[in-house]
PDB file of N, CA and C in Angstrom:
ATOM      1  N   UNK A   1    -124.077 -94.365-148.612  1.00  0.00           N
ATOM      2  CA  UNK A   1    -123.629 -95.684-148.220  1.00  0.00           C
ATOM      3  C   UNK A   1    -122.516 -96.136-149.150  1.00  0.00           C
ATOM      4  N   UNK A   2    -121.667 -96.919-148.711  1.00  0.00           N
ATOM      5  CA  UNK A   2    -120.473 -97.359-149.736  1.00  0.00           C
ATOM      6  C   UNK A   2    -120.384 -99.161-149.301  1.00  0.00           C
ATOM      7  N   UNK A   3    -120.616 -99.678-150.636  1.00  0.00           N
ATOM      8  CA  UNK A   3    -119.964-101.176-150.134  1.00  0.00           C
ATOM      9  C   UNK A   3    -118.722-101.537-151.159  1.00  0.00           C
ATOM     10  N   UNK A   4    -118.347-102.496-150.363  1.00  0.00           N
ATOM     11  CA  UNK A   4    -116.769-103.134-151.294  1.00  0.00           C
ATOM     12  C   UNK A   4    -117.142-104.721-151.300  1.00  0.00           C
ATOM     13  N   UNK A   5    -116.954-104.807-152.376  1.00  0.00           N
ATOM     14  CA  UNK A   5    -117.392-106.417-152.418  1.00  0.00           C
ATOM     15  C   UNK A   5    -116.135-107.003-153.418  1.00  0.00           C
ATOM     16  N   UNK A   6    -115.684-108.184-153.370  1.00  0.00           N
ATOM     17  CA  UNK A   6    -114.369-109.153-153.570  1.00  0.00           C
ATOM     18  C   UNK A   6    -115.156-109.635-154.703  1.00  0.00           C
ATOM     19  N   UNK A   7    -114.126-110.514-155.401  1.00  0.00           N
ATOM     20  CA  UNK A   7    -114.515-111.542-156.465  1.00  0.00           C
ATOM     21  C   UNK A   7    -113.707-111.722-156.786  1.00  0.00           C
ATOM     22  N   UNK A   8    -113.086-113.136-157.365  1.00  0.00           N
ATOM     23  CA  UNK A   8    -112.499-113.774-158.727  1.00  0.00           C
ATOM     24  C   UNK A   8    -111.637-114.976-157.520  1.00  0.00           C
ATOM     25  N   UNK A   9    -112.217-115.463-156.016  1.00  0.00           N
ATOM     26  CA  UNK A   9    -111.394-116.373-155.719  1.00  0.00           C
ATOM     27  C   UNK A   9    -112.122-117.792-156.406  1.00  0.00           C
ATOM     28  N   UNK A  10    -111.589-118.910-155.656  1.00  0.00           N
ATOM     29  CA  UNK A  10    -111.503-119.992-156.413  1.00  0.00           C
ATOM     30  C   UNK A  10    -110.493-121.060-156.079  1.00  0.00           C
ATOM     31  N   UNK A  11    -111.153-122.054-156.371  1.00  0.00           N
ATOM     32  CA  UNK A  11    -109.732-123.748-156.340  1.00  0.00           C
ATOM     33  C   UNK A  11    -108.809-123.367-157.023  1.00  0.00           C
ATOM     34  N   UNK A  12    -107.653-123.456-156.956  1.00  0.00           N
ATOM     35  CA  UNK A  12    -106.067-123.566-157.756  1.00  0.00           C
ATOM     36  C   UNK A  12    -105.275-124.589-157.453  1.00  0.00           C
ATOM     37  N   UNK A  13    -104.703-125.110-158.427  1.00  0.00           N
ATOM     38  CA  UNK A  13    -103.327-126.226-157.810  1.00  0.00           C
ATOM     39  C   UNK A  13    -102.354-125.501-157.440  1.00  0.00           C
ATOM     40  N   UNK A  14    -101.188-126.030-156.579  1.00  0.00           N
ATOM     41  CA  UNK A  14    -100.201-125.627-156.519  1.00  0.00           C
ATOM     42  C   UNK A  14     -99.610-124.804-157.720  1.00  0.00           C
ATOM     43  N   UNK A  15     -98.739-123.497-157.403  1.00  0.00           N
ATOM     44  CA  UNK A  15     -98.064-123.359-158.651  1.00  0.00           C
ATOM     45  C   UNK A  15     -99.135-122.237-159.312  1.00  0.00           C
ATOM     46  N   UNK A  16     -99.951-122.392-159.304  1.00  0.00           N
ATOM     47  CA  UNK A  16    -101.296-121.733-160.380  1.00  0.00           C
ATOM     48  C   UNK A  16    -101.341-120.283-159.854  1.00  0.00           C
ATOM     49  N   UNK A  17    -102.394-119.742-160.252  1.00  0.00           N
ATOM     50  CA  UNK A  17    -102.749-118.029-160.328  1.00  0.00           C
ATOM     51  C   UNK A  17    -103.844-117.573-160.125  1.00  0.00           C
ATOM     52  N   UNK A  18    -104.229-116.607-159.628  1.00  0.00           N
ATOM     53  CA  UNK A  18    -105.349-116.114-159.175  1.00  0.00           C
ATOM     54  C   UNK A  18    -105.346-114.728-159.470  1.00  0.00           C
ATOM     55  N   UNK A  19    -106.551-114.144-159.672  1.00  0.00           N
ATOM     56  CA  UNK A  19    -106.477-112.683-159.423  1.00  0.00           C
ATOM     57  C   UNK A  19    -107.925-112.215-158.788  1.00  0.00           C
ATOM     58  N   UNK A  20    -107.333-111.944-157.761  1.00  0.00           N
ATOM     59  CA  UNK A  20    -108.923-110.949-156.777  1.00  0.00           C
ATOM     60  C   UNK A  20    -109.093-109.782-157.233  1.00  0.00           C
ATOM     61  N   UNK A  21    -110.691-109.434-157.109  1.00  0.00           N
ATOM     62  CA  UNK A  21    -110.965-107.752-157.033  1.00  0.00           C
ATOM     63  C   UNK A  21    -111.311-108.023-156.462  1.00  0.00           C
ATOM     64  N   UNK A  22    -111.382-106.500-156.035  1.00  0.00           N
ATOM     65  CA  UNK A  22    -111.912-105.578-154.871  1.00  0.00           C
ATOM     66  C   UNK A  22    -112.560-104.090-155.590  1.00  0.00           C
ATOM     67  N   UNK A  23    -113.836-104.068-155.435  1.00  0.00           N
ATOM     68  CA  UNK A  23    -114.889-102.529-156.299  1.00  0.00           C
ATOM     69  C   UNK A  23    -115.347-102.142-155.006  1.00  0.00           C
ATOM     70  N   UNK A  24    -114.991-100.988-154.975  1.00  0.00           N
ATOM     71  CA  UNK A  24    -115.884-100.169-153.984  1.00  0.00           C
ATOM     72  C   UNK A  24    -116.643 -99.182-154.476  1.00  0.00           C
ATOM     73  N   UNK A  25    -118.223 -99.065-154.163  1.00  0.00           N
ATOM     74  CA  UNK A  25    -119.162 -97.909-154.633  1.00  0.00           C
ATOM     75  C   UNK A  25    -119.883 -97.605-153.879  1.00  0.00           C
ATOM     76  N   UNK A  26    -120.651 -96.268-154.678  1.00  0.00           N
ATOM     77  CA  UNK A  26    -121.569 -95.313-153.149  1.00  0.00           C
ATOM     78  C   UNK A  26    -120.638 -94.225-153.139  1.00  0.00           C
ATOM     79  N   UNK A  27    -121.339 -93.391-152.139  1.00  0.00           N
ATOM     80  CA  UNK A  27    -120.764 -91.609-151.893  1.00  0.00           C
ATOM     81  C   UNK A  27    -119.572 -92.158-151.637  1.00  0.00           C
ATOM     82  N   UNK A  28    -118.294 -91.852-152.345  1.00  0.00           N
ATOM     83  CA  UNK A  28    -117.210 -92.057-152.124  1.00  0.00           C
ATOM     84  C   UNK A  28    -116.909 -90.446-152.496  1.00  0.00           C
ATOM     85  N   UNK A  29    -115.316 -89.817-151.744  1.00  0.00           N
ATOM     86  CA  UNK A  29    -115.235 -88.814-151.981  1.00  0.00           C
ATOM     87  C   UNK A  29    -113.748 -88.979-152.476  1.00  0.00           C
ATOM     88  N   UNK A  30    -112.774 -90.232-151.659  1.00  0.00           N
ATOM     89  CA  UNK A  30    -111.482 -90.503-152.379  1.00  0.00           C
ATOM     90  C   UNK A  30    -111.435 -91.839-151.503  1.00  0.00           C
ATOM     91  N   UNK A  31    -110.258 -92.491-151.881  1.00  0.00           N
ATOM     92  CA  UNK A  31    -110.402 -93.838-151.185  1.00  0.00           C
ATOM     93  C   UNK A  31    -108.114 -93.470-150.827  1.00  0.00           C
ATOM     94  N   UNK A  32    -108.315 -93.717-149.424  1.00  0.00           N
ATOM     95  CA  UNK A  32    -107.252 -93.604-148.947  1.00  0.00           C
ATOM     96  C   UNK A  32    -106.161 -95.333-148.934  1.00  0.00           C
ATOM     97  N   UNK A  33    -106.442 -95.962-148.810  1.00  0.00           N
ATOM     98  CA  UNK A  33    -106.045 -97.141-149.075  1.00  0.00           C
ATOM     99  C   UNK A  33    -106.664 -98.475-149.326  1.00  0.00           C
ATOM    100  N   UNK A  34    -106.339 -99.011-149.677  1.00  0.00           N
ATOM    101  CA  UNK A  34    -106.717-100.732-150.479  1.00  0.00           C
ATOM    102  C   UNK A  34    -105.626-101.263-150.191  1.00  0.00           C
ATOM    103  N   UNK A  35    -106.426-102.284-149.178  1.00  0.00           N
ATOM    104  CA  UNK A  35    -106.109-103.374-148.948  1.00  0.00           C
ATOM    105  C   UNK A  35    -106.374-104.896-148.903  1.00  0.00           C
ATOM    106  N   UNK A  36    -105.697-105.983-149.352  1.00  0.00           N
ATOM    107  CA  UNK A  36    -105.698-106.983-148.685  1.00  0.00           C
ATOM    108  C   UNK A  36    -105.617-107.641-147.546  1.00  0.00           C
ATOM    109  N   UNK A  37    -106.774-108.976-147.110  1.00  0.00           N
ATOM    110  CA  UNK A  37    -106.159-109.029-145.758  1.00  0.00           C
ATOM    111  C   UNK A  37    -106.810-110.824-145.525  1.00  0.00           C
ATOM    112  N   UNK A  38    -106.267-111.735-144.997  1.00  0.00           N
ATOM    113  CA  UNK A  38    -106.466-113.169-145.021  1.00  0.00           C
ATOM    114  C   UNK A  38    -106.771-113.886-143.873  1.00  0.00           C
ATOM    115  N   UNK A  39    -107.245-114.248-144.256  1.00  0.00           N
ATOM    116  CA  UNK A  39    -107.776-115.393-142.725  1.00  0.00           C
ATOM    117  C   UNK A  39    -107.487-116.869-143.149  1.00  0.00           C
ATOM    118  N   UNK A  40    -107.052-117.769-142.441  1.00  0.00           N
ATOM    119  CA  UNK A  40    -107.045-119.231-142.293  1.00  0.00           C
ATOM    120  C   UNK A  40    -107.846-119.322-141.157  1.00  0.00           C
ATOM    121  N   UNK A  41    -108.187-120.826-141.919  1.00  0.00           N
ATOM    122  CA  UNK A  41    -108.704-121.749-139.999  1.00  0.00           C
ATOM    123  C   UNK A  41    -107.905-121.631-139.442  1.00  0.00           C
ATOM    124  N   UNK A  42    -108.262-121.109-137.973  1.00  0.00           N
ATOM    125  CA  UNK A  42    -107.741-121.074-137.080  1.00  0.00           C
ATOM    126  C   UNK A  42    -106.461-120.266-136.612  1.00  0.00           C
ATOM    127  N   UNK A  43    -106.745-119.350-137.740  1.00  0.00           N
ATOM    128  CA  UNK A  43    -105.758-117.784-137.743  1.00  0.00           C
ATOM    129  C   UNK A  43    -106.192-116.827-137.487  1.00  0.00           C
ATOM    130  N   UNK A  44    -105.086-115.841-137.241  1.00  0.00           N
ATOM    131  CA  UNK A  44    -105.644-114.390-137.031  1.00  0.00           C
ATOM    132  C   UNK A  44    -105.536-114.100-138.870  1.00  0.00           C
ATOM    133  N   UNK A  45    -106.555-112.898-138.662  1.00  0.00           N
ATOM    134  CA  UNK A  45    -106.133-112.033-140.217  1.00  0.00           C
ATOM    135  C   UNK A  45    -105.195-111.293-139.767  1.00  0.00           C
ATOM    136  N   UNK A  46    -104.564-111.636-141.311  1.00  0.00           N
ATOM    137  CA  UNK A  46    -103.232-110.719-141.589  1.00  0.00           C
ATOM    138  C   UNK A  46    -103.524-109.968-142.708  1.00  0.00           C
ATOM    139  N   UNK A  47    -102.644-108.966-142.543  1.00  0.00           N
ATOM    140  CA  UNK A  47    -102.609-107.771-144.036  1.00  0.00           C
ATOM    141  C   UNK A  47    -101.702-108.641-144.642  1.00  0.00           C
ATOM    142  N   UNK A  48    -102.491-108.821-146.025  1.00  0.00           N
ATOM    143  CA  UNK A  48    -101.169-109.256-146.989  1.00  0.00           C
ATOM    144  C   UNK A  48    -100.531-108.384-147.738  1.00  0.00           C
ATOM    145  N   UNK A  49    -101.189-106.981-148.434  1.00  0.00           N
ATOM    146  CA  UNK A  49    -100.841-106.326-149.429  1.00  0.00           C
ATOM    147  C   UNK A  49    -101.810-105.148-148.888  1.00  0.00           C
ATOM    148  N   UNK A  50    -100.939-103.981-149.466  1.00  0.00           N
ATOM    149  CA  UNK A  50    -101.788-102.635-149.141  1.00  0.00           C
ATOM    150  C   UNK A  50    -101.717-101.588-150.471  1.00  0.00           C
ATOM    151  N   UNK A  51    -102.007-101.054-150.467  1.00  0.00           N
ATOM    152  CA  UNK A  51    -101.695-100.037-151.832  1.00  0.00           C
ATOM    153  C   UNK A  51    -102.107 -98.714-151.456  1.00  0.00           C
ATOM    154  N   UNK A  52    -101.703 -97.616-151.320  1.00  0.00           N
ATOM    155  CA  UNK A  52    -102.197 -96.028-150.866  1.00  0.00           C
ATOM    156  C   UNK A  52    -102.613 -95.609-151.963  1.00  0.00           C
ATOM    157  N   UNK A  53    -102.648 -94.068-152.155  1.00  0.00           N
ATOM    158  CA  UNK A  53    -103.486 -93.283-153.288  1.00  0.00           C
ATOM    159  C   UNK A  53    -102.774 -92.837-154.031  1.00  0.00           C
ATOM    160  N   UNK A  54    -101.159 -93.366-153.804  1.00  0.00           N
ATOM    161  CA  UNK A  54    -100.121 -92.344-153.854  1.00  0.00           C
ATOM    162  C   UNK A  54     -99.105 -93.736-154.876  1.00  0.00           C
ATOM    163  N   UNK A  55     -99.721 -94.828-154.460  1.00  0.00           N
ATOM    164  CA  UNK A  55     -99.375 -95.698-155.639  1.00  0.00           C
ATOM    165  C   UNK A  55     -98.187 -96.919-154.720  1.00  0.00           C
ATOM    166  N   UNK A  56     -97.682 -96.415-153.356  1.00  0.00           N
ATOM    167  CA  UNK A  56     -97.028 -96.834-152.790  1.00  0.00           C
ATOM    168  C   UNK A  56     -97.726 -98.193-152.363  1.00  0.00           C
ATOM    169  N   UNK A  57     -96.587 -99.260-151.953  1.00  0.00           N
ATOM    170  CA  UNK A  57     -97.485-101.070-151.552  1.00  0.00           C
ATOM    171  C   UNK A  57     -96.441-101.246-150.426  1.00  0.00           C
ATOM    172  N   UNK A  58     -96.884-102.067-149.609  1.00  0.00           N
ATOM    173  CA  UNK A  58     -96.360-103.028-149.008  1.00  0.00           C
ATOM    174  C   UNK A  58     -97.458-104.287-148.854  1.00  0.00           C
ATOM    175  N   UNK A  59     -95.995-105.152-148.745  1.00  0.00           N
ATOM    176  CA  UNK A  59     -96.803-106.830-148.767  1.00  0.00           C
ATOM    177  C   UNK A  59     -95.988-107.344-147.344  1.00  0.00           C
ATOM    178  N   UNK A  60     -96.948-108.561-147.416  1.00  0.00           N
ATOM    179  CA  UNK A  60     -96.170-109.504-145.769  1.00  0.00           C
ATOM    180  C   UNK A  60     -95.214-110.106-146.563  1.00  0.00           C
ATOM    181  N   UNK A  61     -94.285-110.312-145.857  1.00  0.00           N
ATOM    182  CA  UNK A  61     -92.939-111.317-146.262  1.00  0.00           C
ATOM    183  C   UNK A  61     -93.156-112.505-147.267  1.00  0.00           C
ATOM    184  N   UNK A  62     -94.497-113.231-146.950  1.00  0.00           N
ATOM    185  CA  UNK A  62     -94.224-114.801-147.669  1.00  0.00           C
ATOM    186  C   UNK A  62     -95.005-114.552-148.635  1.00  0.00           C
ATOM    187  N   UNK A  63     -95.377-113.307-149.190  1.00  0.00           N
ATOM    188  CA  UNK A  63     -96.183-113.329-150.602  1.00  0.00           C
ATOM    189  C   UNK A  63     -95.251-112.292-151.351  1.00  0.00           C
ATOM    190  N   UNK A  64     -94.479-111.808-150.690  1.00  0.00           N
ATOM    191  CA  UNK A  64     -93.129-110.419-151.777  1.00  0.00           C
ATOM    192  C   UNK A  64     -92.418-111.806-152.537  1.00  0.00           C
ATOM    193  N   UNK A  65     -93.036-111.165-154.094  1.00  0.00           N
ATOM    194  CA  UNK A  65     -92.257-111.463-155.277  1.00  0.00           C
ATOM    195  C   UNK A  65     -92.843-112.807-155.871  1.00  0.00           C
ATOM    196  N   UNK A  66     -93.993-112.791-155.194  1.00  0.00           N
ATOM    197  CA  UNK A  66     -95.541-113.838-155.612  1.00  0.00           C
ATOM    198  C   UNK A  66     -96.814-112.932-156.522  1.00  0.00           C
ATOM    199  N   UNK A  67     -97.005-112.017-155.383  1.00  0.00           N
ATOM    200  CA  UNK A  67     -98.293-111.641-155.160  1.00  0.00           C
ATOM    201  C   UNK A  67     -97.837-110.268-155.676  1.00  0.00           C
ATOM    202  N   UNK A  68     -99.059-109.452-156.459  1.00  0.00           N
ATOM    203  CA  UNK A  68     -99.037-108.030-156.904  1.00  0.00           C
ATOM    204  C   UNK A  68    -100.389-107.314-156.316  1.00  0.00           C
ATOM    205  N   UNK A  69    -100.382-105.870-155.666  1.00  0.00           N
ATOM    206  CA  UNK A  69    -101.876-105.210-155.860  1.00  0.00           C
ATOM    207  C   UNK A  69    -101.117-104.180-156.471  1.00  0.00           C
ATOM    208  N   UNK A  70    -102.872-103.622-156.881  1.00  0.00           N
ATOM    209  CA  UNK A  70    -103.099-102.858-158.106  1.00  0.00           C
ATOM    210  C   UNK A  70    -104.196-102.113-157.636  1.00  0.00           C
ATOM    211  N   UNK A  71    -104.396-101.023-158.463  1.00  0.00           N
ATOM    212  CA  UNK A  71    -105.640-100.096-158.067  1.00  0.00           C
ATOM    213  C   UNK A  71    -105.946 -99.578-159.305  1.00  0.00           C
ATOM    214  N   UNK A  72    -107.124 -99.730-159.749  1.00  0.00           N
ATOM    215  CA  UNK A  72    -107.688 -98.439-160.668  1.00  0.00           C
ATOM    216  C   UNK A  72    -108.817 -97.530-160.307  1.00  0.00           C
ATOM    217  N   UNK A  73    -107.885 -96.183-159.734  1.00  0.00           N
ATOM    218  CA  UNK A  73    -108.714 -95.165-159.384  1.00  0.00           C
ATOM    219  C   UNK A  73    -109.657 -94.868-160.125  1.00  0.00           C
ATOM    220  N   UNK A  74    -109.849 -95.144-161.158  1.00  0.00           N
ATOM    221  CA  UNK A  74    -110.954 -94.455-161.911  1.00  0.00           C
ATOM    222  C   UNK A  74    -112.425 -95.290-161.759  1.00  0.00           C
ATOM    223  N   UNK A  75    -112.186 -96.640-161.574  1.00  0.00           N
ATOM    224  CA  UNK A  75    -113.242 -97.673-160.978  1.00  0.00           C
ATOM    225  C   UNK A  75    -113.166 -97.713-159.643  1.00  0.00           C
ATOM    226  N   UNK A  76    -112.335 -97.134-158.684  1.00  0.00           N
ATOM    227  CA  UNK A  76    -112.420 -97.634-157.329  1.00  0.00           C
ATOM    228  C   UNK A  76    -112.224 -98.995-157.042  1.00  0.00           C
ATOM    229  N   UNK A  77    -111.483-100.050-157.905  1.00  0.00           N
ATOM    230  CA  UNK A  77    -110.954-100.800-157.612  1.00  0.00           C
ATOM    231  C   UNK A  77    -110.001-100.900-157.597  1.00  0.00           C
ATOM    232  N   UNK A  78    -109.574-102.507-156.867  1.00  0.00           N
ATOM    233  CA  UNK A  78    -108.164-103.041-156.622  1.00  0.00           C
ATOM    234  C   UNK A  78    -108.445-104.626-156.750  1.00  0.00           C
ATOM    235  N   UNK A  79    -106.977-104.712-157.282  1.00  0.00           N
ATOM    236  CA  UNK A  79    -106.562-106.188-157.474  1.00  0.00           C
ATOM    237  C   UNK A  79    -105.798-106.982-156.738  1.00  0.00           C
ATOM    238  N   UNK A  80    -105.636-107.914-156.819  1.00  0.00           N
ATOM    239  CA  UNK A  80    -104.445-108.847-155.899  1.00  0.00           C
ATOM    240  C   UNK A  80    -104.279-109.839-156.962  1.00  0.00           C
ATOM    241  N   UNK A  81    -103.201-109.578-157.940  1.00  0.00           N
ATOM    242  CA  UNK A  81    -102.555-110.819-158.570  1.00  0.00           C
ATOM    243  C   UNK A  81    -101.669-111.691-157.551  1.00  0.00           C
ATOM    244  N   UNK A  82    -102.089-113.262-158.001  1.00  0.00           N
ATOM    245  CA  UNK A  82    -101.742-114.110-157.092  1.00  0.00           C
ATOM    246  C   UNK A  82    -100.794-115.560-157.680  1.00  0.00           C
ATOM    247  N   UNK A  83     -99.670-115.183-157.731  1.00  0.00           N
ATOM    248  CA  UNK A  83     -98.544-116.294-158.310  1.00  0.00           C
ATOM    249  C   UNK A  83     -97.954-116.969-157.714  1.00  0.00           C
ATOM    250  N   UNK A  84     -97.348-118.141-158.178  1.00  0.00           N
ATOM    251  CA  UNK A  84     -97.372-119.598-157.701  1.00  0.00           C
ATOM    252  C   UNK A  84     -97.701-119.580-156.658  1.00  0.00           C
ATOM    253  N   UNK A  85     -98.813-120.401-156.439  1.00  0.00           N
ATOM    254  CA  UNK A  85     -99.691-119.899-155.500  1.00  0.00           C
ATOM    255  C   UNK A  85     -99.218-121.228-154.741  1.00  0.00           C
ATOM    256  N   UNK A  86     -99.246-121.170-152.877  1.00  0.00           N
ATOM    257  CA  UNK A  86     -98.785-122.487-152.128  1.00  0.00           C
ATOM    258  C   UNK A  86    -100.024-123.017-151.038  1.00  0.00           C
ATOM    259  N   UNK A  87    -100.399-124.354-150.598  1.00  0.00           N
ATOM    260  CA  UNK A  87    -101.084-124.465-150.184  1.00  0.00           C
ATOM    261  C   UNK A  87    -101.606-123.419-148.841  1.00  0.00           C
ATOM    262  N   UNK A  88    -100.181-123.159-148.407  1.00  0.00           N
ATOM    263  CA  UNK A  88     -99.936-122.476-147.150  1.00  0.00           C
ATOM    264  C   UNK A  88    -101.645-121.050-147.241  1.00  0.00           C
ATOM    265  N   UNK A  89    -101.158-120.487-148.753  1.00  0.00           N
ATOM    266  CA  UNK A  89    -101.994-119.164-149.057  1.00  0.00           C
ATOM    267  C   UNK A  89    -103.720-119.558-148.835  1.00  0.00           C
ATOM    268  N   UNK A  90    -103.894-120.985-148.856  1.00  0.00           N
ATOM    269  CA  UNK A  90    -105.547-121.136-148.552  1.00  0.00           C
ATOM    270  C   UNK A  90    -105.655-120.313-147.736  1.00  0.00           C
ATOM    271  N   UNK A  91    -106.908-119.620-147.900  1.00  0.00           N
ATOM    272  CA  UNK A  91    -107.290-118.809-146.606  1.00  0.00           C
ATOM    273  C   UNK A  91    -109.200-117.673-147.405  1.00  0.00           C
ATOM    274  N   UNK A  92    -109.526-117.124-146.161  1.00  0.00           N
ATOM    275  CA  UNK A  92    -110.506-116.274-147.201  1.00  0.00           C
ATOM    276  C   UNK A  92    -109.901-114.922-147.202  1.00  0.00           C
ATOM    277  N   UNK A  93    -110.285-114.202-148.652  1.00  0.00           N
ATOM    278  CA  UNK A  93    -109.402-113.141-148.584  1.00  0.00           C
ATOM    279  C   UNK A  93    -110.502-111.855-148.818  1.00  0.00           C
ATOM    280  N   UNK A  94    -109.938-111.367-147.750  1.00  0.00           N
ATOM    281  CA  UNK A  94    -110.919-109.600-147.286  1.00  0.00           C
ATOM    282  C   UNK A  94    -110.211-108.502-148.232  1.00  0.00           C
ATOM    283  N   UNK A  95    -111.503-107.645-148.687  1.00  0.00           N
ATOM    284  CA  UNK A  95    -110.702-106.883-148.794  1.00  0.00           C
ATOM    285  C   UNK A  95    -111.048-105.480-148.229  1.00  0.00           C
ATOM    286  N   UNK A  96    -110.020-104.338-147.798  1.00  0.00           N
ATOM    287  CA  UNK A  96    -110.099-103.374-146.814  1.00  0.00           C
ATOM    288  C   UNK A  96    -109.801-101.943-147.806  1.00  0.00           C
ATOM    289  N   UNK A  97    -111.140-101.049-147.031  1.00  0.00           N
ATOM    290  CA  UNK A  97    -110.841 -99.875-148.186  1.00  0.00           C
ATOM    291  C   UNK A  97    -111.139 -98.659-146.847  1.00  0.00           C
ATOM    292  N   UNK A  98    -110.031 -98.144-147.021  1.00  0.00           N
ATOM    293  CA  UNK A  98    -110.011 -96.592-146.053  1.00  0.00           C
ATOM    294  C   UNK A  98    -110.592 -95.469-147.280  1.00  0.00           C
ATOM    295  N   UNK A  99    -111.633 -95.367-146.908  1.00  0.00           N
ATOM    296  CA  UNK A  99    -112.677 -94.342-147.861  1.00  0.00           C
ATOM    297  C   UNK A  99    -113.107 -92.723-147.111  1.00  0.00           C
ATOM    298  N   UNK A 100    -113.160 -91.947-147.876  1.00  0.00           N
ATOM    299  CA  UNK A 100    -113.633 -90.506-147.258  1.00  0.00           C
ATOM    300  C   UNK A 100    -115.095 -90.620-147.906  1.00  0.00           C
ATOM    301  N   UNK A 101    -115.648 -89.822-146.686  1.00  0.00           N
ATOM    302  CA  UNK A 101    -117.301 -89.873-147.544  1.00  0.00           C
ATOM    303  C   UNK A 101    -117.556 -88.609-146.729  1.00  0.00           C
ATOM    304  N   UNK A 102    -119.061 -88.179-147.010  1.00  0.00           N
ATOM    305  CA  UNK A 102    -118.838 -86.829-146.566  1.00  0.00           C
ATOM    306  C   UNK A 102    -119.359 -86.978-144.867  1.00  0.00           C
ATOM    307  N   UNK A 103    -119.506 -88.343-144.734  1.00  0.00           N
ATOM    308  CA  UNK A 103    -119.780 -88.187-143.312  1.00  0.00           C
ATOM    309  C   UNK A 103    -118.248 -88.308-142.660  1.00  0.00           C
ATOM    310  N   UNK A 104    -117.337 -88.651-143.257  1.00  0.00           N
ATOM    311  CA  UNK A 104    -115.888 -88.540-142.596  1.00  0.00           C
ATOM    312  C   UNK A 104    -115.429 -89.869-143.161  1.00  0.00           C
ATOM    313  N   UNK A 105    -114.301 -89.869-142.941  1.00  0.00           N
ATOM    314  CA  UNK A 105    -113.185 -91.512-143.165  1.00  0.00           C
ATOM    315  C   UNK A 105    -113.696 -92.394-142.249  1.00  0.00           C
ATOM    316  N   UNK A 106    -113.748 -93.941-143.236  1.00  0.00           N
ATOM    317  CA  UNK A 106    -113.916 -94.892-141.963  1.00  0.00           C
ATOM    318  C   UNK A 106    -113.376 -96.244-143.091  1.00  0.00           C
ATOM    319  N   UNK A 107    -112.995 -96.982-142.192  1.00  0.00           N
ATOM    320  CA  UNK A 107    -112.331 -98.376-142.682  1.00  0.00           C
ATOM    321  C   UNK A 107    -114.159 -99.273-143.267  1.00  0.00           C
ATOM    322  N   UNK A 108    -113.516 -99.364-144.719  1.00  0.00           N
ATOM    323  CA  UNK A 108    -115.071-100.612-144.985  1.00  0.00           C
ATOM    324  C   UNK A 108    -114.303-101.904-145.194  1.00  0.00           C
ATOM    325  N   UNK A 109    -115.082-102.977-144.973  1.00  0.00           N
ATOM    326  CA  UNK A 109    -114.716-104.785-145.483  1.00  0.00           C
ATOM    327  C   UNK A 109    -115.611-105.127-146.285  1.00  0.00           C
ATOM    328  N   UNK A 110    -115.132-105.689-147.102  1.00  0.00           N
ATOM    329  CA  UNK A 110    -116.057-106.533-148.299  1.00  0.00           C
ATOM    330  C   UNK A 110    -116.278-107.993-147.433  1.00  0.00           C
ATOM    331  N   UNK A 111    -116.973-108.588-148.168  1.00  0.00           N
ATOM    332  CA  UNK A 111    -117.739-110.163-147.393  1.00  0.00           C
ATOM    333  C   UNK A 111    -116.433-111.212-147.391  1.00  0.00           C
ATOM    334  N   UNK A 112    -115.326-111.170-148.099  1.00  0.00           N
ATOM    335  CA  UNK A 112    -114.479-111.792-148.446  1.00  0.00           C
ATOM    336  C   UNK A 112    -114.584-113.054-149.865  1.00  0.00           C
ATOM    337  N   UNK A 113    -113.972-113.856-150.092  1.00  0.00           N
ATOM    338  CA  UNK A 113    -113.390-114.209-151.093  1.00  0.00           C
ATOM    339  C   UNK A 113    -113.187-115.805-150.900  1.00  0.00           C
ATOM    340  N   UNK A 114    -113.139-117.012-151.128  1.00  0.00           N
ATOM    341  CA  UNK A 114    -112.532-117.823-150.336  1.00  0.00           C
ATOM    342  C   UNK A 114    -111.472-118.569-151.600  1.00  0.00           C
ATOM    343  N   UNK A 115    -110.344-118.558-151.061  1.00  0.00           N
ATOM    344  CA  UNK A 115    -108.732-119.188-152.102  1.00  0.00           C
ATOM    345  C   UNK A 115    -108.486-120.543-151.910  1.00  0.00           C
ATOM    346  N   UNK A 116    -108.387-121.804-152.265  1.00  0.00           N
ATOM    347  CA  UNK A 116    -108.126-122.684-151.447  1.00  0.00           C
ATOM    348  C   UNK A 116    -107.003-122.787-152.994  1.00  0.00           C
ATOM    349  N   UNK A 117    -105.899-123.415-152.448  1.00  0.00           N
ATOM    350  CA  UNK A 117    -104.602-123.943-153.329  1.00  0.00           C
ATOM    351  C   UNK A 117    -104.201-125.405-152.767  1.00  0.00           C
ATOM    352  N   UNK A 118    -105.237-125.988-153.735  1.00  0.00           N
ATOM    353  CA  UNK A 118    -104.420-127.631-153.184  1.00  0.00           C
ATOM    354  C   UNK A 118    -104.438-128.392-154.287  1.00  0.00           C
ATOM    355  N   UNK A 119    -103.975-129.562-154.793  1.00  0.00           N
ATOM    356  CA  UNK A 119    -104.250-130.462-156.524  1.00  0.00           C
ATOM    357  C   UNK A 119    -104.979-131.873-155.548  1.00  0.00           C
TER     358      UNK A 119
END
């Protein structure tokens, strides 16, 4: 069995900082990507940030040159540093891990996170 579970969201003012994990454990055999991914009321989730195994990222448009992920393979985690942060970014934040196990690859979600940015 493998779970991924989030932590470190939280209230922020405008402007302020955050940093999420994301730990994934259990029969893991390699973890193919880490990702971020957000929900608002009354939104679809979006990918915000992705990170491969290979070290490569992409982010959505309105968080490039805000927002950082990170991975440490050796814990099976990932991060999402989160700078000047705007109300807009409230949202709960998932996080998504493409894992090999020996029953085969499959996409896991952690419970999510919840961000709210308001003073």
């Amino acid at each position: 069995q493998v779970q991924v579970v989030e932590s470190g969201g939280g209230l922020v003012q405008p402007g302020g900082s955050l940093r999420l994990s994301c730990a994934a454990s259990g029969s893991i055999l390699s973890i193919y990507y880490m990702s971020w991914y957000r929900q608002a009321p009354g939104k679809q989730r979006e990918l915000v940030a992705s990170m491969a195994s290979d070290g490569s990222t992409d982010y959505v448009d309105s968080v490039k040159g805000r927002f950082t992920i990170s991975r440490d393979n050796a814990k099976n985690t990932a991060y999402l540093q989160m700078n000047s942060l705007k109300p807009e970014d409230t949202a709960v934040y998932y996080c998504n891990a493409r894992i090999l196990t020996m029953g085969g690859p499959y996409a896991y979600w952690g419970q999510g996170t919840q961000v709210t940015v308001s003073s």
